[in-house]
N, C-alpha and C. Protein backbone atom coordinates (compact mmCIF):
# COMPACT_ATOMS: atom_id res chain seq x y z
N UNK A 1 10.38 3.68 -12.33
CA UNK A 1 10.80 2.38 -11.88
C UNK A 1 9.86 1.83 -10.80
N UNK A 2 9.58 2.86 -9.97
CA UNK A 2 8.35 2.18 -9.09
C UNK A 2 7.32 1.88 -9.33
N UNK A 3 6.98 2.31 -10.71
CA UNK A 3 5.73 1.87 -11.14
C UNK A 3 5.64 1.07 -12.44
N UNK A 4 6.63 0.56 -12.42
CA UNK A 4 6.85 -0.56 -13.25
C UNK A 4 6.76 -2.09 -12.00
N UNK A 5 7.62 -1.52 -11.04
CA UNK A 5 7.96 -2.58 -9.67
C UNK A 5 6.35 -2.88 -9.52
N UNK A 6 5.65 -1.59 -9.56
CA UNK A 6 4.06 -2.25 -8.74
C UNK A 6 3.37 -3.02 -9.98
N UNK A 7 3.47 -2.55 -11.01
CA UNK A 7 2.70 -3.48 -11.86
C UNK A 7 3.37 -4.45 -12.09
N UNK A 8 4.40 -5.12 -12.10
CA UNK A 8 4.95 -6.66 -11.96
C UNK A 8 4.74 -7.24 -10.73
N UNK A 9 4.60 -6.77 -9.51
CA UNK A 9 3.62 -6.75 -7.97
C UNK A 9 2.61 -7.28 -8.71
N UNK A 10 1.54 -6.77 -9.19
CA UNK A 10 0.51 -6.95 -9.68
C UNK A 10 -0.18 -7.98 -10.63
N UNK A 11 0.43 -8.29 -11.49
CA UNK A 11 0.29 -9.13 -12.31
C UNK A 11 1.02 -10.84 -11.51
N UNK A 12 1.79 -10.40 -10.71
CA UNK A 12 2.30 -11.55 -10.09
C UNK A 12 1.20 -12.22 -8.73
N UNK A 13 0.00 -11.22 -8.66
CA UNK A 13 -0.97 -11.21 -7.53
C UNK A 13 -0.32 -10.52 -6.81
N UNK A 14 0.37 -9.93 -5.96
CA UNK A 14 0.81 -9.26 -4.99
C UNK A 14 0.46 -8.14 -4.84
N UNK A 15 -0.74 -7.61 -3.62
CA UNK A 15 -1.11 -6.55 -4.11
C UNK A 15 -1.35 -5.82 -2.40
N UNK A 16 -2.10 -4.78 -2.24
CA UNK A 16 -1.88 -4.13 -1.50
C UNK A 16 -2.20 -4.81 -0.22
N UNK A 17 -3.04 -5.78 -0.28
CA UNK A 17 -3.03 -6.50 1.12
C UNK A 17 -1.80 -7.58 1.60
N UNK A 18 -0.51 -7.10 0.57
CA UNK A 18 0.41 -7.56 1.15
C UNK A 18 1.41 -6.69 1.98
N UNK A 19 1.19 -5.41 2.11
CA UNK A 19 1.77 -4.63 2.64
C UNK A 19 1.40 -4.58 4.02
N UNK A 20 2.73 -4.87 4.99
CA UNK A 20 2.49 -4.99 6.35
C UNK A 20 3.33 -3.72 6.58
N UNK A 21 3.35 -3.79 8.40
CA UNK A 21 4.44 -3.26 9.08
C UNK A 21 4.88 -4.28 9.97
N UNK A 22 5.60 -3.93 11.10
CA UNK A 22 6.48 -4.63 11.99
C UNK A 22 5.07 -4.80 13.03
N UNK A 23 4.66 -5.79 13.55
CA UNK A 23 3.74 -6.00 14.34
C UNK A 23 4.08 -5.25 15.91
N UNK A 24 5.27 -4.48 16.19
CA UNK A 24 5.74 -4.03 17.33
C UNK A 24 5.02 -2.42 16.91
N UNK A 25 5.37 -1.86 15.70
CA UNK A 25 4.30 -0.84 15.55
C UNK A 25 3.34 -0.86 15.24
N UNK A 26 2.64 -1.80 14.92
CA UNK A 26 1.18 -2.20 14.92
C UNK A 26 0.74 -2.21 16.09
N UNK A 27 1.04 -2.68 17.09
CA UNK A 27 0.58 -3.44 18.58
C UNK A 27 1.14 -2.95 19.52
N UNK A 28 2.15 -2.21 19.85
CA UNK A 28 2.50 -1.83 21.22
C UNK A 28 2.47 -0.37 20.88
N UNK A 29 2.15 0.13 21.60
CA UNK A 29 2.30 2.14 21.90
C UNK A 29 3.18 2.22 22.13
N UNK A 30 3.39 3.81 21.41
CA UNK A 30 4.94 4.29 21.43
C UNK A 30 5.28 4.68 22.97
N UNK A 31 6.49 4.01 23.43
CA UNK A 31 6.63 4.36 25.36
C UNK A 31 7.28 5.73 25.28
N UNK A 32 7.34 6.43 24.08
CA UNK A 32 7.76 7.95 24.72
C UNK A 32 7.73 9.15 23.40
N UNK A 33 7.70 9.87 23.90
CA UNK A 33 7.83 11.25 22.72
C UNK A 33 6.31 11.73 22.32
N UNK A 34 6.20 12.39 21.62
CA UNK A 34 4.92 13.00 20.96
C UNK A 34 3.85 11.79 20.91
N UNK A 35 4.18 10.80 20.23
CA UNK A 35 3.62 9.65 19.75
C UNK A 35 3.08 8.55 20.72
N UNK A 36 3.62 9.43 21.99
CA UNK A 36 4.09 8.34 23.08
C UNK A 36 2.04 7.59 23.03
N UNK A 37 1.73 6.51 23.68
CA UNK A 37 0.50 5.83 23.42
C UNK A 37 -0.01 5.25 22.69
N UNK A 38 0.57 5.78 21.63
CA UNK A 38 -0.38 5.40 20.06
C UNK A 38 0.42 4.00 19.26
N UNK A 39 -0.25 4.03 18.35
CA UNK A 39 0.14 2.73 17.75
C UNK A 39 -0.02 3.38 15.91
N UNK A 40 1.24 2.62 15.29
CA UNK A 40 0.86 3.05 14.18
C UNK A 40 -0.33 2.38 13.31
N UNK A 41 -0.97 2.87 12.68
CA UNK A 41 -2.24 3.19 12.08
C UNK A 41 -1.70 2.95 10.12
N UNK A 42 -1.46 1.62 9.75
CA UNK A 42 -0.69 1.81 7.93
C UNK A 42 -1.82 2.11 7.06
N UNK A 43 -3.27 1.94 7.52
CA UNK A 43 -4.11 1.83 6.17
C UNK A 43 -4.20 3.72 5.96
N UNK A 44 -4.40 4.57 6.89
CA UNK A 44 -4.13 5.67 6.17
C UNK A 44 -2.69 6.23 5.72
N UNK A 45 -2.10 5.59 6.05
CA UNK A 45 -0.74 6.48 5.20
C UNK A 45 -0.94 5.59 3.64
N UNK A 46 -1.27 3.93 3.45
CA UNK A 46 -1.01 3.45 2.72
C UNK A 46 -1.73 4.13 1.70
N UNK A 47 -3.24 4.80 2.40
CA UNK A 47 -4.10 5.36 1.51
C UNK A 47 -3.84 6.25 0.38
N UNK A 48 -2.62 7.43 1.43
CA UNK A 48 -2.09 8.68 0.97
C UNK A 48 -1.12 8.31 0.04
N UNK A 49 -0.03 7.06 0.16
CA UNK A 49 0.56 6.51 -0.63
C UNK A 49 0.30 6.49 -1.94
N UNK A 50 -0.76 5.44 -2.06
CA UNK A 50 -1.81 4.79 -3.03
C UNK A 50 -1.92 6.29 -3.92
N UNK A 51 -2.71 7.49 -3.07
CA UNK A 51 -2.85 8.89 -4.20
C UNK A 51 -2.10 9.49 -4.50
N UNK A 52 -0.71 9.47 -3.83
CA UNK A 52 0.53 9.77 -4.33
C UNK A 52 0.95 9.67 -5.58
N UNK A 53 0.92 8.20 -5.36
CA UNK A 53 1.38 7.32 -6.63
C UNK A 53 0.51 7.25 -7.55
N UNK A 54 -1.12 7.78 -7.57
CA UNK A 54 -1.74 7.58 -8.71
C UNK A 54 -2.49 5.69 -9.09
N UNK A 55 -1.60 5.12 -7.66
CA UNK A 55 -1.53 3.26 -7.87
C UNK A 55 -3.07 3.13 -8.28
N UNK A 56 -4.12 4.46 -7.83
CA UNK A 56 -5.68 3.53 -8.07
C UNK A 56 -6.01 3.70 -9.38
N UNK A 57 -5.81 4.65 -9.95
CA UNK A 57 -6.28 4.87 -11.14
C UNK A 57 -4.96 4.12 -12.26
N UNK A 58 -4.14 3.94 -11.49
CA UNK A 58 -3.06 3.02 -12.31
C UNK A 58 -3.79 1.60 -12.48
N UNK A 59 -4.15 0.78 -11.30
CA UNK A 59 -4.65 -0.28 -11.22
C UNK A 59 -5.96 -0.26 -12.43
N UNK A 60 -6.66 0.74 -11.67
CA UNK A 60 -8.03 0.70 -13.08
C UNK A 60 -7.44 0.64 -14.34
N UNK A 61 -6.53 1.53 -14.58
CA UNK A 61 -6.39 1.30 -16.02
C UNK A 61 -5.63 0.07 -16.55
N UNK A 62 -4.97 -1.01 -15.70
CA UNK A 62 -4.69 -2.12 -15.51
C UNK A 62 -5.79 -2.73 -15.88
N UNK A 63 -6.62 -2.79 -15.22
CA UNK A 63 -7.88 -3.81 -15.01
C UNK A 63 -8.81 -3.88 -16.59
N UNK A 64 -8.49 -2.62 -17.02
CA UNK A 64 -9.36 -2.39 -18.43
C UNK A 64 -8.49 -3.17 -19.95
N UNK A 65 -7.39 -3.07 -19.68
CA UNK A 65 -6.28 -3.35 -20.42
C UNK A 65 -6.46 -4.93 -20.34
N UNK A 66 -6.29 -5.60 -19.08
CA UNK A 66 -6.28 -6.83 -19.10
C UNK A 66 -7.61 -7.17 -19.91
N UNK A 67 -8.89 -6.74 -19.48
CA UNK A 67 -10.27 -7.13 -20.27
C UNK A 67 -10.55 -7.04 -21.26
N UNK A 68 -9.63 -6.14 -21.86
CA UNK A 68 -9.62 -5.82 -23.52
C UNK A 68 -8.93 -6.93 -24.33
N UNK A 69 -7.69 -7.18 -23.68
CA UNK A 69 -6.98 -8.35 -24.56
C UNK A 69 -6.87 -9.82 -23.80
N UNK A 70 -8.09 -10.18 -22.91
CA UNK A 70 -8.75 -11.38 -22.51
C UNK A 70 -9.17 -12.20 -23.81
């Protein structure tokens, strides 16, 4: 189901540069715990995401599919 969700994402344009976070974990450091200083960081988790899910080589084979029946 989620990878049906991303390829209708996809075909609708919606694609990974639409994935945000909350600009409060983007921009302010964490005021306490382990984390305390830091700021969250989405392009590597999104990365790990992305190979999780297989989304890159999903997308490629998207991209070939569309050019074939262009």
């Amino acid at each position: 189901m989620v990878n049906l969700k991303r390829c209708f994402n996809l075909r609708k344009g919606i694609g990974r540069e639409s994935k945000t976070i909350s600009r409060r974990f983007a921009e302010e450091p964490m005021p306490i715990g382990p984390p305390k200083g830091r700021v969250c960081n989405l392009e590597p988790m999104l990365r790990e995401h992305y190979l999780y899910r297989r989304w890159n080589v999903l997308l490629e084979n998207i991209k070939r599919v569309v050019e074939k029946y262009r």
